[in-house]
C-alpha atoms as a PDB file:
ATOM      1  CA  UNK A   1      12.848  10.636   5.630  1.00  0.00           C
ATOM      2  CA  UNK A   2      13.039  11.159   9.388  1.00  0.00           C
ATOM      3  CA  UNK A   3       9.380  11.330  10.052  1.00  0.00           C
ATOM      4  CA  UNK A   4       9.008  11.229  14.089  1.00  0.00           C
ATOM      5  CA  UNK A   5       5.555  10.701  14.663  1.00  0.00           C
ATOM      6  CA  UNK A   6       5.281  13.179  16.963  1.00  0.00           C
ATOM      7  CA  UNK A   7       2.058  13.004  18.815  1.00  0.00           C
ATOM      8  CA  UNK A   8       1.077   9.723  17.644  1.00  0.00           C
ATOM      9  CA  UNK A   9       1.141   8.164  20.801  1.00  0.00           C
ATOM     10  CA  UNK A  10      -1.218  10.673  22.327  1.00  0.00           C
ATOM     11  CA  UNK A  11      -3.529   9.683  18.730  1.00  0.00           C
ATOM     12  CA  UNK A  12      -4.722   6.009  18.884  1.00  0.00           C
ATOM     13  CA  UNK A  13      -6.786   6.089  16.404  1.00  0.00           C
ATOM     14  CA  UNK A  14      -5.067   8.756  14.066  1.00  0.00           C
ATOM     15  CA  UNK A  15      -7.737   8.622  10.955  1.00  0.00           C
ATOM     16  CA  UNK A  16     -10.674  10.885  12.081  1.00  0.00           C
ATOM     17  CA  UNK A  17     -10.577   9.502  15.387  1.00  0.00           C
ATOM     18  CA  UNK A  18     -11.905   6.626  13.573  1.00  0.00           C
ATOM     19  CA  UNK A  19     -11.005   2.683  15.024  1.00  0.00           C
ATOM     20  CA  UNK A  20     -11.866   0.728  12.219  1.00  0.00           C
ATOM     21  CA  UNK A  21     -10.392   2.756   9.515  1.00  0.00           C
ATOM     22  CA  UNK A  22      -6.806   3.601  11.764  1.00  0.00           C
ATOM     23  CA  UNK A  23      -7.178   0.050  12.521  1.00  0.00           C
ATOM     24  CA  UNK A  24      -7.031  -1.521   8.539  1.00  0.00           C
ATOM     25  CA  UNK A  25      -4.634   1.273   7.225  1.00  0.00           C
ATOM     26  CA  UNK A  26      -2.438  -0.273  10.478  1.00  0.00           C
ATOM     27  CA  UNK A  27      -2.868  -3.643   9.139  1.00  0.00           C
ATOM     28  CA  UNK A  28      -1.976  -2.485   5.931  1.00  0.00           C
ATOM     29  CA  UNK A  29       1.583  -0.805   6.706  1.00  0.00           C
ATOM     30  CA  UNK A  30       2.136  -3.542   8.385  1.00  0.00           C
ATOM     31  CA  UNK A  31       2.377  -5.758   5.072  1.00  0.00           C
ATOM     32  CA  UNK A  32       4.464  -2.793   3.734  1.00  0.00           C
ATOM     33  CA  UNK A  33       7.944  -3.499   4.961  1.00  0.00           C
ATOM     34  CA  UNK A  34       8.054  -7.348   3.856  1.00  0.00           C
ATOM     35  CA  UNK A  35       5.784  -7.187   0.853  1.00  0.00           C
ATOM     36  CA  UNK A  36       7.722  -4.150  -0.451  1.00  0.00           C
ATOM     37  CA  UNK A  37      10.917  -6.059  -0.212  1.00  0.00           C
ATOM     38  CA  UNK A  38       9.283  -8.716  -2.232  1.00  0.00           C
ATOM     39  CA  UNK A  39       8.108  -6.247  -4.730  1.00  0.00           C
ATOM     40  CA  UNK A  40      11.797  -5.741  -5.062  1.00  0.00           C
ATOM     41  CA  UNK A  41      13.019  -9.147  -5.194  1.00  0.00           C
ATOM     42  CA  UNK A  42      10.431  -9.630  -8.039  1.00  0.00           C
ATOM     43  CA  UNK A  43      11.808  -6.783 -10.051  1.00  0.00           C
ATOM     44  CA  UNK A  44      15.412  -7.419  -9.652  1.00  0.00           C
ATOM     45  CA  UNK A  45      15.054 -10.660 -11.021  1.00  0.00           C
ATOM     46  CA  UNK A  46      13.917  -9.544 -14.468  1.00  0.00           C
ATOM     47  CA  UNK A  47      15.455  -6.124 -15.226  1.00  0.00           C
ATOM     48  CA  UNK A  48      18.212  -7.785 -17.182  1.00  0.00           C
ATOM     49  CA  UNK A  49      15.365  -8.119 -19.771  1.00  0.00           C
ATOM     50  CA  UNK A  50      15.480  -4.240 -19.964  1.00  0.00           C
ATOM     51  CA  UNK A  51      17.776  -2.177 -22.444  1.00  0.00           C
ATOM     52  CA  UNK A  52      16.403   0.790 -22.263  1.00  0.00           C
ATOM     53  CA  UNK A  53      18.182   3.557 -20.384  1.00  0.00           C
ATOM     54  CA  UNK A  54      15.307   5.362 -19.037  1.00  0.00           C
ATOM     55  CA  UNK A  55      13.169   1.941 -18.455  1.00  0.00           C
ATOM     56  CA  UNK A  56      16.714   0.929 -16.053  1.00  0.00           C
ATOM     57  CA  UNK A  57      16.455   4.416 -14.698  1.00  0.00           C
ATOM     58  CA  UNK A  58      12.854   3.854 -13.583  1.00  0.00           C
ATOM     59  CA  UNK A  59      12.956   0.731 -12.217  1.00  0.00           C
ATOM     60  CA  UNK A  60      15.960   2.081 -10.104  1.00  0.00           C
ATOM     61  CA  UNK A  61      14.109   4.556  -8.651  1.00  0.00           C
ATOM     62  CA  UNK A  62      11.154   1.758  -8.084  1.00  0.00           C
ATOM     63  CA  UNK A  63      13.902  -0.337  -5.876  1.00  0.00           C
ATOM     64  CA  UNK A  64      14.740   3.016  -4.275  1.00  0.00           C
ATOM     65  CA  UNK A  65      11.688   4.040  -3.153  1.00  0.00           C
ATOM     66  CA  UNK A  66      10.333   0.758  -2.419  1.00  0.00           C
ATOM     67  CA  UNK A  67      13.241   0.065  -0.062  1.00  0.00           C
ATOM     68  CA  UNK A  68      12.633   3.147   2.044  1.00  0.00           C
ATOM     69  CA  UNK A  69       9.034   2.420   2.244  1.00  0.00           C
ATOM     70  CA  UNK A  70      10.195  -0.498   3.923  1.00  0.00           C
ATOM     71  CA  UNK A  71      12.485   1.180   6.548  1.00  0.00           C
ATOM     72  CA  UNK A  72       9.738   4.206   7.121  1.00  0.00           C
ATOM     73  CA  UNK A  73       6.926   1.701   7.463  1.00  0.00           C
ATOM     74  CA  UNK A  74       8.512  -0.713   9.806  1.00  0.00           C
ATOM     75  CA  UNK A  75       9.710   2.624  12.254  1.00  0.00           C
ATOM     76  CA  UNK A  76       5.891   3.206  12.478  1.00  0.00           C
ATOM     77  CA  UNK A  77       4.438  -0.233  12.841  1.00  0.00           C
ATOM     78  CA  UNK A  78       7.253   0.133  15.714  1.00  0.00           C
ATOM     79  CA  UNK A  79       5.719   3.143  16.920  1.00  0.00           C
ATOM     80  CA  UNK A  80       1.768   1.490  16.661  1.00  0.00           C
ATOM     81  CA  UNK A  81       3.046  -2.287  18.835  1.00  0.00           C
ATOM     82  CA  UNK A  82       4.301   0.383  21.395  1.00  0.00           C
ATOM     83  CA  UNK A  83       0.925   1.492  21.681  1.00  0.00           C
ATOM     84  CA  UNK A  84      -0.169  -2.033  23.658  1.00  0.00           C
ATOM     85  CA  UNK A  85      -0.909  -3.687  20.406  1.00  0.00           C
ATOM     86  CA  UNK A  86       2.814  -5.195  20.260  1.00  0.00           C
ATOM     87  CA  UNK A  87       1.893  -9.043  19.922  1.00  0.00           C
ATOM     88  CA  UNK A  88      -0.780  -8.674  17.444  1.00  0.00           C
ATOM     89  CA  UNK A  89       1.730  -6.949  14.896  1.00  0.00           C
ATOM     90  CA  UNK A  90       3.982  -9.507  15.570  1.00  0.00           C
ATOM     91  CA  UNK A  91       1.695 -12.055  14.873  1.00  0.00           C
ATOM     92  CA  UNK A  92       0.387 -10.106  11.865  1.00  0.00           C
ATOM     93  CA  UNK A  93       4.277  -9.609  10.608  1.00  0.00           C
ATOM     94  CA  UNK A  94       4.537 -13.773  10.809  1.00  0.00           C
ATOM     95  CA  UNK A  95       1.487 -14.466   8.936  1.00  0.00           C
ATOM     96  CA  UNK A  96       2.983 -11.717   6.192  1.00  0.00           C
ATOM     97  CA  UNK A  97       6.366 -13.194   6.167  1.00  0.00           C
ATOM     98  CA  UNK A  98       4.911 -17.105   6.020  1.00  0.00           C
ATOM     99  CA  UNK A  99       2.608 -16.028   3.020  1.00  0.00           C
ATOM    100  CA  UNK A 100       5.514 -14.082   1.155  1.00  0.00           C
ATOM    101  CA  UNK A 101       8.383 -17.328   1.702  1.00  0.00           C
ATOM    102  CA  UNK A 102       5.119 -19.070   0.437  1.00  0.00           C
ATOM    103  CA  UNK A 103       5.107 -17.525  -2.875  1.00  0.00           C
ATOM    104  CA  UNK A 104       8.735 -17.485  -3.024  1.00  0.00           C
ATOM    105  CA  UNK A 105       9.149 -20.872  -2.769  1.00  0.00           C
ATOM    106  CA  UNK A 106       6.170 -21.991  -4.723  1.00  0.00           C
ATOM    107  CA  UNK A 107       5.491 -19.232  -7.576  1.00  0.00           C
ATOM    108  CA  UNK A 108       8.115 -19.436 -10.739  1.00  0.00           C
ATOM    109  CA  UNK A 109       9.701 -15.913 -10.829  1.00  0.00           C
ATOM    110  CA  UNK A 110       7.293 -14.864 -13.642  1.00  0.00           C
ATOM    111  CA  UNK A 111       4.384 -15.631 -11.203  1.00  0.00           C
ATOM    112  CA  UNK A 112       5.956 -13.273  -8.647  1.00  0.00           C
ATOM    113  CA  UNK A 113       6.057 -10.279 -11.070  1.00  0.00           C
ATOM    114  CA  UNK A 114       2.639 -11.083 -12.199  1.00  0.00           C
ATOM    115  CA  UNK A 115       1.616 -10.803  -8.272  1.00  0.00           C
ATOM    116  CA  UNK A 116       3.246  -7.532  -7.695  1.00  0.00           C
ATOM    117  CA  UNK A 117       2.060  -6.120 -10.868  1.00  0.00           C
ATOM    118  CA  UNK A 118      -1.278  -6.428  -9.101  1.00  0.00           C
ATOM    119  CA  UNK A 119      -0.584  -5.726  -6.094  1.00  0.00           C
ATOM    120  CA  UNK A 120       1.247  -2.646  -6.999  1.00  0.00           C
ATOM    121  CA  UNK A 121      -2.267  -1.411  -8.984  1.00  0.00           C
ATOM    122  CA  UNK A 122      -4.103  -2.250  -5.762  1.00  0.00           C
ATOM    123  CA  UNK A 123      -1.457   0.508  -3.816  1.00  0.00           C
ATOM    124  CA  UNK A 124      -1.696   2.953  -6.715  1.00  0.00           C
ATOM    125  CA  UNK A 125      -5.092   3.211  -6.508  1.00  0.00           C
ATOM    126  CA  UNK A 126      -5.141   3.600  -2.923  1.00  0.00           C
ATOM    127  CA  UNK A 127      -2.792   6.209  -3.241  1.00  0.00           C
ATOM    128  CA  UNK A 128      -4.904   7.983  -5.649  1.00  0.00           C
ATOM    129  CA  UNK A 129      -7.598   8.035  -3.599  1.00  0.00           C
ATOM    130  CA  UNK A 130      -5.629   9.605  -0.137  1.00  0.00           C
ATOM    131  CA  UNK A 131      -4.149  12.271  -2.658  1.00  0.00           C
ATOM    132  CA  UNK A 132      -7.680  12.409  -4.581  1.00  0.00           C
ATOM    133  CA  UNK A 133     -10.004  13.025  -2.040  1.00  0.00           C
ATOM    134  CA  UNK A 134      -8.695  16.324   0.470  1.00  0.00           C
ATOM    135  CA  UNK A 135     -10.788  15.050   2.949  1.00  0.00           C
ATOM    136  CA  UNK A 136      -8.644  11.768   3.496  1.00  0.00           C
ATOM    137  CA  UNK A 137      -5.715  13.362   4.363  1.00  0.00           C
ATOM    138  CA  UNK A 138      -7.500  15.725   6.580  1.00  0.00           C
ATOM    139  CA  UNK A 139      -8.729  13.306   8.577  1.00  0.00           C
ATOM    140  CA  UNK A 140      -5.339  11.644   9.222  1.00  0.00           C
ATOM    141  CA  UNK A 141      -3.847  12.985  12.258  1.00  0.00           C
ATOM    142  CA  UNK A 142      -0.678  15.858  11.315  1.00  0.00           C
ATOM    143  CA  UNK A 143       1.651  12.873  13.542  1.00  0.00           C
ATOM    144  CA  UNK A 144       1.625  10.736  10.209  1.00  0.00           C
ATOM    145  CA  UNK A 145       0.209  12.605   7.613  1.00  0.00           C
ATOM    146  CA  UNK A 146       3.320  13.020   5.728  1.00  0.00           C
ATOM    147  CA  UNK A 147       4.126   9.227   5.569  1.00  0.00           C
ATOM    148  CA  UNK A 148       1.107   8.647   3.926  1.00  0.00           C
ATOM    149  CA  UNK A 149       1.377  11.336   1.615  1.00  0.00           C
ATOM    150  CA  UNK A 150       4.870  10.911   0.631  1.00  0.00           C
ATOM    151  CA  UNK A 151       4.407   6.910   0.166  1.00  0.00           C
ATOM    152  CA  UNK A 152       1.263   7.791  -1.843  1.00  0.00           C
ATOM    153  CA  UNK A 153       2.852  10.163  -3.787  1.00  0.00           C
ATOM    154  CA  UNK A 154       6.066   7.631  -4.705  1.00  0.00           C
ATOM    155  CA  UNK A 155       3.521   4.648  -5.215  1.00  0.00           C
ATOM    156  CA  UNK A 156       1.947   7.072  -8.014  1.00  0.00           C
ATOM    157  CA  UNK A 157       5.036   7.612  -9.143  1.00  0.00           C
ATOM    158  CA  UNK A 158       6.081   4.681 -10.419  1.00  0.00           C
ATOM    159  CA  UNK A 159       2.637   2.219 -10.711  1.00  0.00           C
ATOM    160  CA  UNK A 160       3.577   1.485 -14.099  1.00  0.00           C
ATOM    161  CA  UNK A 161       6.968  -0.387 -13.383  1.00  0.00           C
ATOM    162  CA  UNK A 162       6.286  -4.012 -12.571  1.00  0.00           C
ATOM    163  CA  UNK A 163       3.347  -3.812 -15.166  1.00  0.00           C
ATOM    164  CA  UNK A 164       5.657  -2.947 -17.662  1.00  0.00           C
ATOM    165  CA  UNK A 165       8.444  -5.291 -16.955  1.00  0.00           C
ATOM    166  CA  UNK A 166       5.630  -8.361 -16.441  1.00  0.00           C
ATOM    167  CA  UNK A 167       4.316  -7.122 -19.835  1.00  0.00           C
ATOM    168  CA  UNK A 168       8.397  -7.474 -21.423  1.00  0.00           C
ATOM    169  CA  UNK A 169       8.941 -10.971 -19.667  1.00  0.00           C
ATOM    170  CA  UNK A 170       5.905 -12.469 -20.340  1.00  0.00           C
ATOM    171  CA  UNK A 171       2.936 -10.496 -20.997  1.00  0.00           C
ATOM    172  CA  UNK A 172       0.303 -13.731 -20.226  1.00  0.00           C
ATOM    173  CA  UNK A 173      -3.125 -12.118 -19.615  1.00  0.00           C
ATOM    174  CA  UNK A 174      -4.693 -15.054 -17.982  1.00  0.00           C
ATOM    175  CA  UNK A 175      -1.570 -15.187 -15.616  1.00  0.00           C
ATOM    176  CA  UNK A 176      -1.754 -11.408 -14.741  1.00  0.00           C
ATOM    177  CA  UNK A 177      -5.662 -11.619 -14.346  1.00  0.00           C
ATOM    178  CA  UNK A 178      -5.387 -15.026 -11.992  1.00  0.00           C
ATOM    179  CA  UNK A 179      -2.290 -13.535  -9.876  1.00  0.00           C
ATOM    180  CA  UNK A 180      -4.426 -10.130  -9.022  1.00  0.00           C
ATOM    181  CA  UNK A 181      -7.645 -11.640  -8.608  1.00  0.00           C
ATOM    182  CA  UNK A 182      -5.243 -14.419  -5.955  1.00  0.00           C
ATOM    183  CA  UNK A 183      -3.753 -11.352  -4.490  1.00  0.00           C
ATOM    184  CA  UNK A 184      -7.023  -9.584  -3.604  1.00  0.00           C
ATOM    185  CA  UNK A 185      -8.527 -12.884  -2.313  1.00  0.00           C
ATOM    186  CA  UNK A 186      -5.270 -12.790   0.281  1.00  0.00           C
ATOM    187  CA  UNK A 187      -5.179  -9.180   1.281  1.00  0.00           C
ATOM    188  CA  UNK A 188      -8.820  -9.078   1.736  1.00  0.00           C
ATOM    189  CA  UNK A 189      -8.452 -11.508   4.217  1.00  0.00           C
ATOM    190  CA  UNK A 190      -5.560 -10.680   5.454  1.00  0.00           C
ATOM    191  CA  UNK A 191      -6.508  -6.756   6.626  1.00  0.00           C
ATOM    192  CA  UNK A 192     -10.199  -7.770   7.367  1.00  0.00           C
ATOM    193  CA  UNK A 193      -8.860 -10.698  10.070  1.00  0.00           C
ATOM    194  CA  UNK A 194      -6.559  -8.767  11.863  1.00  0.00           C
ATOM    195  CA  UNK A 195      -8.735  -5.579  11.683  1.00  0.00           C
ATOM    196  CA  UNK A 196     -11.160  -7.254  13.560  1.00  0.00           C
ATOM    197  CA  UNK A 197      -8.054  -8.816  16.060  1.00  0.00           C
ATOM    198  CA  UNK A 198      -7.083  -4.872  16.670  1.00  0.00           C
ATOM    199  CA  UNK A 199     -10.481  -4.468  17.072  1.00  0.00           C
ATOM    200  CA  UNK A 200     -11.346  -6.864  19.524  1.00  0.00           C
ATOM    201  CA  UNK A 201      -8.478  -6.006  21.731  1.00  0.00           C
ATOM    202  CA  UNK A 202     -10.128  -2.579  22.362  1.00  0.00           C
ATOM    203  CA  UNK A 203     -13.732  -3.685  22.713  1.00  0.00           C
ATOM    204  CA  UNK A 204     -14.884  -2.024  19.815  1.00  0.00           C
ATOM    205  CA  UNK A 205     -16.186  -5.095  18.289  1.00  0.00           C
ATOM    206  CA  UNK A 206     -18.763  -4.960  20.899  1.00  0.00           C
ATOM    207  CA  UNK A 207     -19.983  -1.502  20.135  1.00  0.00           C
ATOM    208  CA  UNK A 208     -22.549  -1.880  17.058  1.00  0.00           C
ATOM    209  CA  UNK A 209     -22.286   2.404  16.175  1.00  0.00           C
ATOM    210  CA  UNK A 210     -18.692   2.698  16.108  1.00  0.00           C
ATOM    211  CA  UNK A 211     -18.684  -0.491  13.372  1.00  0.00           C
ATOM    212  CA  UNK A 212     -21.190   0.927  11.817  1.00  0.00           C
ATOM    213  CA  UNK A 213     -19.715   4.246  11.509  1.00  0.00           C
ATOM    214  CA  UNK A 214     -15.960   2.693  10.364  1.00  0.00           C
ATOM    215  CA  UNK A 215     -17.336   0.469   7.561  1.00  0.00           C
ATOM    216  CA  UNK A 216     -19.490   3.474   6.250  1.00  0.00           C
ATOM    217  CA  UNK A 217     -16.190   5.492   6.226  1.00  0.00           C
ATOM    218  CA  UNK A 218     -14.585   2.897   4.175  1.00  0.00           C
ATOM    219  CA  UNK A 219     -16.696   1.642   1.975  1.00  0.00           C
ATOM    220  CA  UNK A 220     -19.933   4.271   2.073  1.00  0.00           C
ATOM    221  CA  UNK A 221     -20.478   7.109  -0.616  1.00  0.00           C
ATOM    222  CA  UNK A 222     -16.839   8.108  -1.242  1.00  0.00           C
ATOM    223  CA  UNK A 223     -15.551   5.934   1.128  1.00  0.00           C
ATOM    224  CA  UNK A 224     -11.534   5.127   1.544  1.00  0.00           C
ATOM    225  CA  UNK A 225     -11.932   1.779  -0.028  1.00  0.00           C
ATOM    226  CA  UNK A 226     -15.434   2.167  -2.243  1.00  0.00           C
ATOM    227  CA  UNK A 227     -13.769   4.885  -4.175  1.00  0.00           C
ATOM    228  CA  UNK A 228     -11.421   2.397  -5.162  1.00  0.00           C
ATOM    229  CA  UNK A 229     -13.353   0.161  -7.039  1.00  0.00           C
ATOM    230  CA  UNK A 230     -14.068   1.317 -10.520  1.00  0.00           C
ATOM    231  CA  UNK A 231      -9.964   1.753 -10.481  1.00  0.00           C
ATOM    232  CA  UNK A 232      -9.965  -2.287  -9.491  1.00  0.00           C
ATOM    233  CA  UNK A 233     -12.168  -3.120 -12.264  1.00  0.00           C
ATOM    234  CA  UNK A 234     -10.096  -1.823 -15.306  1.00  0.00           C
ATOM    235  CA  UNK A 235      -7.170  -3.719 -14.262  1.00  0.00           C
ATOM    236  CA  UNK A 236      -9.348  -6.667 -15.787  1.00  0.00           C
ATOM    237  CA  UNK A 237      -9.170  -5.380 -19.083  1.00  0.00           C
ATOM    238  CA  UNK A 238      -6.919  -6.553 -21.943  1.00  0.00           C
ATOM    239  CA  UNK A 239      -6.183  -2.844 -22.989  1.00  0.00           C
ATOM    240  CA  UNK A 240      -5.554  -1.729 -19.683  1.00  0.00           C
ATOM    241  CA  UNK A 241      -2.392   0.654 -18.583  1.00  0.00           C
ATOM    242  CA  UNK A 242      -1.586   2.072 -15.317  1.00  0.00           C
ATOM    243  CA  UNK A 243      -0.835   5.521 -16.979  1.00  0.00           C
ATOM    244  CA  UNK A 244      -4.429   5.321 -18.560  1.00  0.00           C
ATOM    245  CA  UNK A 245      -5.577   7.309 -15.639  1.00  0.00           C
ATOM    246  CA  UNK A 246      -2.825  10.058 -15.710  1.00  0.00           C
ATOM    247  CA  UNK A 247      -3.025  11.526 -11.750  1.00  0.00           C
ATOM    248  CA  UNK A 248       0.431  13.285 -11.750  1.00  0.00           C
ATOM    249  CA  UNK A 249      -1.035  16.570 -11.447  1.00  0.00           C
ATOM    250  CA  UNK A 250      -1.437  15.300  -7.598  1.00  0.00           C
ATOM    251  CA  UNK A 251       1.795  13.946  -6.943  1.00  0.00           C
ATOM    252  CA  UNK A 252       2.200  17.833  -8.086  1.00  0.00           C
ATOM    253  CA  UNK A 253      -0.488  19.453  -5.913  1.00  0.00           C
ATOM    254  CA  UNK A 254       1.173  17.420  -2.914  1.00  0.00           C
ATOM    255  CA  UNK A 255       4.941  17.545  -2.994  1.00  0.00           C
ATOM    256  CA  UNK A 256       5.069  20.927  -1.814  1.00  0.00           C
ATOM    257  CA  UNK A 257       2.824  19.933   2.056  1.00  0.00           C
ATOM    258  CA  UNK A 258       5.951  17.526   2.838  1.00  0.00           C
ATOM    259  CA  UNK A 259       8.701  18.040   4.859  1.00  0.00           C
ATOM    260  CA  UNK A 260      11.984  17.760   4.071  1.00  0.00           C
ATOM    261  CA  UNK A 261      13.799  15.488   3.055  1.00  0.00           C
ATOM    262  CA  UNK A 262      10.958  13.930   1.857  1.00  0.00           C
ATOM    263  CA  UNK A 263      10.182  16.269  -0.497  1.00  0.00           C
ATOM    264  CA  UNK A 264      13.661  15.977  -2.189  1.00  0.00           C
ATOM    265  CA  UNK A 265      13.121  12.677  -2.434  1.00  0.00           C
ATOM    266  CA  UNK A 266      10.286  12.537  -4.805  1.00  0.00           C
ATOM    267  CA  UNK A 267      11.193  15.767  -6.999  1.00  0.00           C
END
């Protein structure tokens, strides 16, 4: 995609000069290169089950963009170590990469797809919100505004894959329902531990205000993460679809602010 971060290491904390919020959202890409690839693995294993032409077509284009996720995610998690923070997100990458050969080695294949099914709700709906709300992306610095955009854009693209390949191989609401509810538990902890490690190693968790300010920016009126919510909910429902909540009118309104080749890449 050859986004170059330029600027970002003069813009530490590159959401609305914000510590706790650049902080998580660097905790989260973090996860992104290795939990991607597992979204992938998880996938691959069942599309045999597909005959469709269009449904193989889709879930080509999931592997696809998934993979380069992957590569454009680890370049700036690269890019945010450089910035002094280099042994935290290589603690941070071990934890993710013990947790995924975790549920490789212990979750039956179904179980896996059930997992990333939820997991890839949770990233759709985060993705609806930065392409939702104008004043998210505003406040990300230009330096990596268009990764964020462009993976939010692809994730909204295809959210309904892995649901609809989990719902083909097995379909088991109690095993969807217990996988995304496991998932949440482990990302919630997860970004909220080493949040508060990034945190720590800049002092900020001894400055009451700037907390303050960060967790009202995430999960205040219309925060990053509050606006989420109601989204999280309906996954619980038997009925529910990710293409319930039709948003491609974004992916539409957004394609045209990226560079290239990254706009090529989701047209």
């Amino acid at each position: 995609m050859n986004f170059d971060f330029k600027g970002l290491e003069n813009a530490c904390y590159w959401y609305g000069n914000d510590p706790v919020a650049t902080h998580l959202l660097n905790v989260l890409s973090i996860t992104f290169p290795d939990g991607e690839r597992f979204f992938v693995d998880a996938v691959r294993a069942f599309r045999d089950r597909v005959d469709d032409p269009q449904r193989q077509k889709d879930i080509s284009g999931f592997i696809g963009q998934e993979a380069m996720h992957s590569l454009e995610h680890k370049a700036f998690n690269e890019l945010v170590a450089g910035q002094g923070y280099d042994a935290l997100v290589e603690r941070a990458l071990n934890v993710t990469q013990k947790l995924l050969a975790g549920a490789r080695k212990h979750l039956p294949p179904e179980r896996q797809l059930a997992a990333t099914a939820g997991l890839e709700h949770i990233t759709a709906i985060l993705a609806d919100t930065i392409l939702g709300h104008k004043d998210v992306i505003e406040s990300m610095d230009p330096s990596v505004r268009p990764l964020w955009v462009w993976h939010a854009i692809e994730e909204t693209e295809h959210k309904a894959v892995a649901f609809d390949l989990y719902q083909d191989v097995d379909g088991d609401y109690w095993q969807r329902q217990r996988a995304f509810l496991i998932s949440t538990a482990y990302l919630i902890t997860f970004t909220s531990y080493f949040t508060w490690q990034f945190l720590k190693q800049d002092g900020v968790h001894r400055q009451p205000l700037t907390l303050a300010k960060g967790l009202w920016r995430l999960f205040g009126y219309r925060g990053v993460i509050s606006s989420t919510v109601p989204a999280w909910f309906r996954y619980l429902s038997p009925r529910f679809h990710p293409w319930d909540d039709d948003n491609t009118d974004l992916v539409a309104q957004w394609r045209d602010t990226l560079p290239e080749p990254a706009v090529s890449s989701v047209a």
